[in-house]
Every structure is written in C-alpha cells, then in structure tokens.
Protein backbone atom coordinates (compact mmCIF):
# COMPACT_ATOMS: atom_id res chain seq x y z
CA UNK A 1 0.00 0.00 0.00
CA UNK A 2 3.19 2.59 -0.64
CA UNK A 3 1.07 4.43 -3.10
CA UNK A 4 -1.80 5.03 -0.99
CA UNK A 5 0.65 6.47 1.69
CA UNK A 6 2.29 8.69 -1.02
CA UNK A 7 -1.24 9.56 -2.00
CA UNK A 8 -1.91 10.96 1.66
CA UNK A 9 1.47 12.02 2.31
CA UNK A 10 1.31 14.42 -0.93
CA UNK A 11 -1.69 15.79 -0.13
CA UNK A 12 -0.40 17.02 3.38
CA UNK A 13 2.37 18.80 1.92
CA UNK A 14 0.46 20.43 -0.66
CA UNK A 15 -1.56 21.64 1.73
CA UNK A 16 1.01 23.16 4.48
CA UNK A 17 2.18 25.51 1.41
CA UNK A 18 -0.58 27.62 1.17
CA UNK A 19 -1.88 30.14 3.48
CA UNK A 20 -5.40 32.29 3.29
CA UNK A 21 -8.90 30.82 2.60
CA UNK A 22 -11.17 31.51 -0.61
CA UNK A 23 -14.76 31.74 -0.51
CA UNK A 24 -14.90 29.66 -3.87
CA UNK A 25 -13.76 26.38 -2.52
CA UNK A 26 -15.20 22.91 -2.36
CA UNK A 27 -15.06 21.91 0.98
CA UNK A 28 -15.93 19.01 0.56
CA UNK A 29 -14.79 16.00 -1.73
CA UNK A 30 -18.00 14.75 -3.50
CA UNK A 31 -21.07 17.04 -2.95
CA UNK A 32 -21.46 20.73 -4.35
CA UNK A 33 -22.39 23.39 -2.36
CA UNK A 34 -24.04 27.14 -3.98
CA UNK A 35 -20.30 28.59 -4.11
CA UNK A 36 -19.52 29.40 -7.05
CA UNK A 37 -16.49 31.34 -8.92
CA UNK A 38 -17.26 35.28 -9.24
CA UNK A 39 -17.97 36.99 -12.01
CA UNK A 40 -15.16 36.82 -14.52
CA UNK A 41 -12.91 35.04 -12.49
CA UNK A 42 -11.50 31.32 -13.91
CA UNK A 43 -9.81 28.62 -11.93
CA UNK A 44 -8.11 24.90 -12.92
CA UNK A 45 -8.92 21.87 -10.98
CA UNK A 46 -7.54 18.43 -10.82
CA UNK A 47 -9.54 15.92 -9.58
CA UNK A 48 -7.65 12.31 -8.68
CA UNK A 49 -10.39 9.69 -7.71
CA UNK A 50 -8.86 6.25 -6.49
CA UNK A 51 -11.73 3.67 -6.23
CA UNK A 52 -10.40 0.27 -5.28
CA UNK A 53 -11.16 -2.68 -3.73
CA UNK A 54 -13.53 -5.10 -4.83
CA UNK A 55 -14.76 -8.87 -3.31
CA UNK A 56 -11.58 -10.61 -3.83
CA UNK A 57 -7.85 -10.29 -5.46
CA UNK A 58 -6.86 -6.65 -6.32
CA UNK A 59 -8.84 -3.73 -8.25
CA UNK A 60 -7.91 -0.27 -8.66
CA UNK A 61 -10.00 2.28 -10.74
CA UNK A 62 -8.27 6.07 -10.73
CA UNK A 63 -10.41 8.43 -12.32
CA UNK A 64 -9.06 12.13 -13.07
CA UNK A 65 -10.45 14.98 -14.16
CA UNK A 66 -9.22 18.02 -15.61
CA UNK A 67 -11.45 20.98 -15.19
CA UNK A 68 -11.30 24.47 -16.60
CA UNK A 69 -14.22 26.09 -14.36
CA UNK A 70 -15.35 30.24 -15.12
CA UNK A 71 -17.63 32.56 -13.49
CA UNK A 72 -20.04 33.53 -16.46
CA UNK A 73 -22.13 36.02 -13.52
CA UNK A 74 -21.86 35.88 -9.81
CA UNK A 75 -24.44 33.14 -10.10
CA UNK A 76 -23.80 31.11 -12.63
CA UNK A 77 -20.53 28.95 -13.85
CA UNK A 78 -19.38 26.92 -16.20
CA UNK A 79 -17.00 24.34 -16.59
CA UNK A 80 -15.30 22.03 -19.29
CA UNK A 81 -13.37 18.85 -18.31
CA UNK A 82 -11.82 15.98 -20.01
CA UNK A 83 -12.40 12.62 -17.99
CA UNK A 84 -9.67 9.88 -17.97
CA UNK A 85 -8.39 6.75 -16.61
CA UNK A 86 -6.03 4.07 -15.31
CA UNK A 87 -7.29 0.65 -14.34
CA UNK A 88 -5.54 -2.63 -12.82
CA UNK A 89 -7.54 -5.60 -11.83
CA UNK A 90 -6.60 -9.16 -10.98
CA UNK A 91 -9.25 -11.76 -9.83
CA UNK A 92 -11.92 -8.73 -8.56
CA UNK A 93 -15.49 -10.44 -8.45
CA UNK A 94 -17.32 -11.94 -6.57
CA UNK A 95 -16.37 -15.09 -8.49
CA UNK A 96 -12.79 -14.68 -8.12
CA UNK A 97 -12.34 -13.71 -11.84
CA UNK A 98 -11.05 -10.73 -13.53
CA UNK A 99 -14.42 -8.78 -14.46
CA UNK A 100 -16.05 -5.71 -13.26
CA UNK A 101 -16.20 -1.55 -13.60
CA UNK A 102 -14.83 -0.54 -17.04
CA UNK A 103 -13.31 -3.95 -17.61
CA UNK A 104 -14.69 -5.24 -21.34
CA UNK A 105 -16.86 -8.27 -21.51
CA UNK A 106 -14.95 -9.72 -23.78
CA UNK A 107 -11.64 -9.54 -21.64
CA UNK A 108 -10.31 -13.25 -20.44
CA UNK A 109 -11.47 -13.56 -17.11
CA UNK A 110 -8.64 -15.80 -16.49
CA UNK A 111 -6.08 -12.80 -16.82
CA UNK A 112 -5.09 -9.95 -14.85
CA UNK A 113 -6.58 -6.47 -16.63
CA UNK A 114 -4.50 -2.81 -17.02
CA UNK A 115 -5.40 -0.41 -19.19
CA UNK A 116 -4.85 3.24 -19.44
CA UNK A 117 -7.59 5.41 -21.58
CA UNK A 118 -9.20 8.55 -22.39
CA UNK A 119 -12.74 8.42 -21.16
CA UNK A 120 -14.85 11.39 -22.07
CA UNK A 121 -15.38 15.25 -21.86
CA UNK A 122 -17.85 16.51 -19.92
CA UNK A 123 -19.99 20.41 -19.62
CA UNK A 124 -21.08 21.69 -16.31
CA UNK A 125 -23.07 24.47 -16.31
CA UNK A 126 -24.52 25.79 -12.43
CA UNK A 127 -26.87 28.18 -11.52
CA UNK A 128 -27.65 29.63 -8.47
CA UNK A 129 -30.66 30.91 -7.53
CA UNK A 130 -30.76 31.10 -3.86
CA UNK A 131 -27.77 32.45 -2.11
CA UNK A 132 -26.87 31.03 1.53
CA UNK A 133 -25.55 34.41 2.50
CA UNK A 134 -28.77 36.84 2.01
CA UNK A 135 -31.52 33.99 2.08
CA UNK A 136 -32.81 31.19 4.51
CA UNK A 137 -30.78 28.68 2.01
CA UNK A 138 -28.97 28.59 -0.82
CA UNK A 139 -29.75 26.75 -3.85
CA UNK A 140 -28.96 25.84 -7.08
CA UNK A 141 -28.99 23.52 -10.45
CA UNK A 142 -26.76 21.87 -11.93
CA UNK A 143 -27.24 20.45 -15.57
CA UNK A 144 -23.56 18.14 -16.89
CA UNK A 145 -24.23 16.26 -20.26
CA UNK A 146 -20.64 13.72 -20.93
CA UNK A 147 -20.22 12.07 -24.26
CA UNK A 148 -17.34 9.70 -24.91
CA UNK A 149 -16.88 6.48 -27.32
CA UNK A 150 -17.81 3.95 -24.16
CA UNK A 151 -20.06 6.70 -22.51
CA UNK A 152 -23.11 9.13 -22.73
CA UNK A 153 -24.62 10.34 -19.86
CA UNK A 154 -26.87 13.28 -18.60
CA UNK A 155 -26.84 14.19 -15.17
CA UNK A 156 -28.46 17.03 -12.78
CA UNK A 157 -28.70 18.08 -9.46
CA UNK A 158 -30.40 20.23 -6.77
CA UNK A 159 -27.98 21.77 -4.45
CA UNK A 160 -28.89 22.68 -1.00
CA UNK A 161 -26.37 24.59 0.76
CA UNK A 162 -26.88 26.41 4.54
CA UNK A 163 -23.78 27.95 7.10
CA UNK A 164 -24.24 28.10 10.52
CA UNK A 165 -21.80 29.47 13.54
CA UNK A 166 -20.32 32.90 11.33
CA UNK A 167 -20.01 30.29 8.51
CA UNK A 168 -17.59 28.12 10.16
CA UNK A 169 -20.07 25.32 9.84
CA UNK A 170 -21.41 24.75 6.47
CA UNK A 171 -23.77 21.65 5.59
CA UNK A 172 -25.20 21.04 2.08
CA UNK A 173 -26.90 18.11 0.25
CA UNK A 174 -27.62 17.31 -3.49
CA UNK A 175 -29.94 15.06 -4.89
CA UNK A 176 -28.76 13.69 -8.25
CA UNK A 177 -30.14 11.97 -10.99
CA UNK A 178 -28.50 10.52 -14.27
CA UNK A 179 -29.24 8.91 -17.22
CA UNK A 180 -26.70 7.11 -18.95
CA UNK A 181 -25.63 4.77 -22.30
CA UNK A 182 -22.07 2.25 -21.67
CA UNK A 183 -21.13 0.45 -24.75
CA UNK A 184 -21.25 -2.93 -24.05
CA UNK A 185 -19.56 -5.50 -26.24
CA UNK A 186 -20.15 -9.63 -26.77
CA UNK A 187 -19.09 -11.76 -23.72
CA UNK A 188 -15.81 -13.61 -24.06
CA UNK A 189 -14.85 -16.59 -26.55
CA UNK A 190 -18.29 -15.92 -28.23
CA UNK A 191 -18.48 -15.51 -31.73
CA UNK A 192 -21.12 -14.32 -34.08
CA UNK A 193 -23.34 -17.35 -35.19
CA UNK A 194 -22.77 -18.60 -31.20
CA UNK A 195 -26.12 -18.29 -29.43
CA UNK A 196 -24.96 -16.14 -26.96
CA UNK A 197 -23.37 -13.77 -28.97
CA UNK A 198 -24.53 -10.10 -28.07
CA UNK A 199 -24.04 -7.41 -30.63
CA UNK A 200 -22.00 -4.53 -29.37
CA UNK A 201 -25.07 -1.87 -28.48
CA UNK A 202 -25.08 0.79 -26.34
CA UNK A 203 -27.38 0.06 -22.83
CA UNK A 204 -29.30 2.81 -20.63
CA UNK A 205 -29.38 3.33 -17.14
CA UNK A 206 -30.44 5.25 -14.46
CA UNK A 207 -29.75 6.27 -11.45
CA UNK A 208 -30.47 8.30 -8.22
CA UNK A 209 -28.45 9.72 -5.68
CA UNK A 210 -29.15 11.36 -2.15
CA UNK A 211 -25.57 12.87 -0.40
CA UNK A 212 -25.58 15.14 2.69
CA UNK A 213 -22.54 16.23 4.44
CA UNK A 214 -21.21 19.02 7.17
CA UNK A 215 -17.91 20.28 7.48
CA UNK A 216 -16.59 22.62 10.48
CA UNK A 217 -13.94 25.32 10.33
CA UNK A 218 -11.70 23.86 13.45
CA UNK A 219 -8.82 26.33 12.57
CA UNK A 220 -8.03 28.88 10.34
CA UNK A 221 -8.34 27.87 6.16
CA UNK A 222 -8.94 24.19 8.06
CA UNK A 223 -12.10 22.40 7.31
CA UNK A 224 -12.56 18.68 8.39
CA UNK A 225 -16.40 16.93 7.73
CA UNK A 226 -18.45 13.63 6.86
CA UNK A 227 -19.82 12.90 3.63
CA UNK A 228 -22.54 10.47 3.12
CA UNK A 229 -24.00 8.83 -0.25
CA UNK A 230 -27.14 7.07 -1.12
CA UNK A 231 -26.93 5.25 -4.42
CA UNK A 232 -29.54 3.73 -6.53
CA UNK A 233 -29.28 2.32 -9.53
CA UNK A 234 -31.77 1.66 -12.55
CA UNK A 235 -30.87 -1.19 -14.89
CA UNK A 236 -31.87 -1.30 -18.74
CA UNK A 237 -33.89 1.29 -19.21
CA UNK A 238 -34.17 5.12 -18.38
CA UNK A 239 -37.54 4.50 -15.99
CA UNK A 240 -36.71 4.45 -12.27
CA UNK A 241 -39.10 1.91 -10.47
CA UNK A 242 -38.70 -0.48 -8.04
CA UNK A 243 -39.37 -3.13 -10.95
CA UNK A 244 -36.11 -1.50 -12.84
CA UNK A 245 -33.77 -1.13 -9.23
CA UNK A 246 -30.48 -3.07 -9.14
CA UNK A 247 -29.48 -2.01 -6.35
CA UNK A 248 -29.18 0.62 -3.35
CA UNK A 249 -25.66 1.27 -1.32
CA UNK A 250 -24.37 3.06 1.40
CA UNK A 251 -21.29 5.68 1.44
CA UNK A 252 -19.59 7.27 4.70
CA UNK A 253 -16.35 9.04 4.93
CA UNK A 254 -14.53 11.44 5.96
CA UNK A 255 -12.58 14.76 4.18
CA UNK A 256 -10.29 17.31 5.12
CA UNK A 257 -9.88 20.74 3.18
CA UNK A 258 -7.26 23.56 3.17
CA UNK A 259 -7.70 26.75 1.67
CA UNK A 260 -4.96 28.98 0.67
CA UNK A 261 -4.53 32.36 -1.13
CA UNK A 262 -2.85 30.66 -4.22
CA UNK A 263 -4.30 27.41 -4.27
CA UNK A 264 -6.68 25.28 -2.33
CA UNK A 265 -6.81 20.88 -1.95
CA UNK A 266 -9.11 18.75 -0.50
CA UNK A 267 -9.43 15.18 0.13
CA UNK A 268 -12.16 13.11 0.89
CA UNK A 269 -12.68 9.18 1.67
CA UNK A 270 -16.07 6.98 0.89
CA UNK A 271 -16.71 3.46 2.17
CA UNK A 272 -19.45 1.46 1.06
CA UNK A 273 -21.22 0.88 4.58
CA UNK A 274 -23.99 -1.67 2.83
CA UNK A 275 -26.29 -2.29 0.57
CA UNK A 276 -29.27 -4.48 -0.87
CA UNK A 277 -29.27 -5.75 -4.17
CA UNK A 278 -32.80 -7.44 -6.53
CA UNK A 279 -32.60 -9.66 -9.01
CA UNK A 280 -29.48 -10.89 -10.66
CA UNK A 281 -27.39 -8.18 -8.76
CA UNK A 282 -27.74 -10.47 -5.55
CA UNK A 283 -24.77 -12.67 -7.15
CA UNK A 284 -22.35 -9.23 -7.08
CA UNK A 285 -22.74 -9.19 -3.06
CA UNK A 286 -20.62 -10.44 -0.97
CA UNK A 287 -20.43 -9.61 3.08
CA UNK A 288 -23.07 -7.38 2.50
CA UNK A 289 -21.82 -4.91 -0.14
CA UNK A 290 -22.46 -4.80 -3.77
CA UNK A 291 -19.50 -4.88 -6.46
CA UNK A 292 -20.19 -6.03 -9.91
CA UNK A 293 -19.35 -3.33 -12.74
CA UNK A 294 -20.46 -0.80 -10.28
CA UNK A 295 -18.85 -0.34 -6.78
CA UNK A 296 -15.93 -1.40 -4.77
CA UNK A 297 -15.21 -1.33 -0.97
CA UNK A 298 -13.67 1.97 -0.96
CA UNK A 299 -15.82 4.29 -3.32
CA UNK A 300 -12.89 6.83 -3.73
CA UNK A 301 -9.98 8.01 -2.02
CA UNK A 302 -10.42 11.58 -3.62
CA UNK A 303 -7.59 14.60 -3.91
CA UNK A 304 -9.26 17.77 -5.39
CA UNK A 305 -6.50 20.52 -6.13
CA UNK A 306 -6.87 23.95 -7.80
CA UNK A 307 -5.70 26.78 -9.00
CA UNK A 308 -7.42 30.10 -9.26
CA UNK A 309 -5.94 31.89 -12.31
C-alpha cells in the first residue's frame, strides 16, 4: 500500500504551502455546495479519484479529471473537463475472476486487466438561484451532459447549501439523478453465429443519488467533515421503479480541506457501509456490499487541487 501512503502524504504537503482561505472552494470531496467562482474570475482543478477494492484479489479504478471552471455572472458557472483513466484488476469479483467496472466483456477472465484510456469530456453548467448568505438557504442547479466512445450520460442536481456558527459550519446536500448509455460488447470466446453472442449496443441506465454532508472550520483555512452517499441504480432502461432497481448502497467518509490564497486541496474518503441488491445483482454481493461493474469497498480516495488563475 506505498502508493496510498504517497497519495496521503502528498496531499499534506500540498496543503502546508498555502496560506489564506477563498470563498470559492469545495469543501468538501463529493457534494457541491451554492459557491460558485465570481464573475469573470477562472480557476483549474484536478480531480484524482482512487476507487479500489472489490470482493476478492486486487482492483484499482483512478479516475481524473481536468477541469477548466469560469464565473459567467456571480451566479452562474461553467465548466469544461476531459475525464480519464487508469485501471488494474486481478481476480476482482465476486467469483474470483477478472471482471467488473470498465473492464470489457470480452476480456479473459482468467487474466489480470490494465489499461490506461481517455474516457470522455464533460460540460457543467450551475446556476444559483438562492444564495446562503442573504436567504434562509442557498440553492442551485446543476445540468452536466458527458459524451465519450464507451459513454453518454446526462446528469443534474439540486444543491442545497446552509452555514451556521459565522459560517464556520457549512452543511449542504444534493440530490442527483443521471441517465446514462455504456457500450457494451459480446461476452468472451463468443463468436457471431454462437447463441450467446450479443451485438455490441449501447445500454441505458439510471440512477439516483441522495448525499448530505457538514464540514466545520476547526482552525483557520482548516475544514474537516463527513460525507454520506445514497446510491440507486436503474438497470436497462431510463424509468426508475422499483421493478427497474439493481441495487441501493451506502457511502460514509470522511474529508479534510485547506484553503490557501494561491491554491486550495481537498481530500475526501467513501466506504461502502452496505447495501441491498434485486434480481441478478444479488450474485455481485458479498459480506453485505455490492461490487459487480459498479462499486468497490472503498468508493474513492479523492484529492481535489486547484488553481485560481
């Protein structure tokens, strides 16, 4: 586990560089508050999103995201962000083969799996219509359409966002839902003619998210708060029933945030707590958690830095 101790040990130093706080920040590692950059203003972030851990063997997922972010008006912002990845996995499922999240079908399940690969670029536009400042609440929407060669995928959110204490304790939740397409491709040592031979096509799904967290100011430009996540997923279709559920799961963690005059990081920490899966998703669980091509143990070690230009 060197890496993972690099990973944290980075972050710390990054972090004892800097020195004032910025109002524009995201506290926390996963859920949006109604902050937003000011008018005219532009900042870079880089997002690196480890997700590993699955029911057996070894499986690491790291997502990053570079993201180009501008305040259009003091209350609303857009963003551009190309999406990429690097994946290792060795005897991951619940079967003790090599299958799972962004692993093809038709890989050899008998072999270990690496692969390194542009994902998709995404558009995130935010508005904000409430501010937590000069009303009871904030609040805002947030509309992000992604389009890549394995992905297409609209999402949206409603951002809640209230401070209490001076703002030294700020609390915010978002309610997301999604609607996606992942091209699939024909299961392994099939061949056309076979009869289980599946075309390549492109398959929908759905899902729903609830996420709450707080975070509280202990020191100066220090922020340390829990993050939780309630996932839901919709198989096959776009329609979100209980007929259509795969599954529901359960996300806790903790993240720490510094803000300084020249740059700011955060990073946060999900763990899949539980969940309950229907249907043919019951054969992904094992102890109690859900894996498949959708979660792992740890649903991301997360390390947010940027750079206001």
């Amino acid at each position: 586990m060197k890496y993972k101790q690099r990973f944290f040990a980075i972050a710390m130093v990054l972090c004892a560089a800097s020195h004032s706080a910025r109002a524009d920040e995201p506290v926390f590692g996963y859920i949006y508050t109604t902050d937003l950059n000011p008018k005219g203003t532009t900042q870079f972030e880089q997002k690196i999103d480890d997700r590993y851990g699955q029911a057996h063997g070894s499986y690491n997922n790291v997502k990053m995201q570079s993201e180009i972010e501008h305040g259009v008006t003091d209350s609303f912002q857009a963003a551009l962000y190309i999406n990429y990845s690097f994946i290792n996995a060795k005897k991951n499922s619940v079967a003790g083969t090599t299958e799972g999240i962004d692993i093809p079908a038709n890989h050899n399940p008998d072999n270990s799996f690496h692969a390194s690969r542009y994902d998709s670029f995404s558009i995130e536009l935010i508005k904000r219509v409430l501010s937590p400042y000069t009303d009871p609440i904030g609040l805002a929407f947030y509309f992000e359409p992604t389009l890549g060669p394995r992905e297409r995928e609209l999402e949206g959110k409603v951002i809640l966002h209230k401070n209490f204490l001076d703002d030294q304790l700020i609390t915010a939740a978002n309610i997301t839902i999604s609607y996606e397409q992942e091209k699939t491709s024909s299961m392994f040592g099939t061949q056309p003619g076979d009869d289980d031979y599946q075309d390549p096509h492109w398959e929908k799904a759905a899902m729903l998210d609830f996420s709450a967290g707080v975070s509280y100011r202990f020191i100066p430009n220090w922020f340390f708060g829990v993050e939780y996540r309630n996932h839901n997923e919709f198989g096959g279709t776009w329609r979100m029933s209980r007929a259509t559920q795969e599954h529901t799961a359960h996300f806790l963690g903790p993240v720490l945030h510094y803000g300084g005059r020249k740059f700011f990081a955060t990073l946060g920490f999900r763990y899949q707590i539980g969940a309950n899966a229907f249907g043919e998703q019951k054969a992904e669980t094992y102890h109690g958690k859900v894996y498949g091509d959708e979660h792992t143990r740890v649903d991301g070690i997360r390390l947010i830095l940027g750079y206001p230009f």
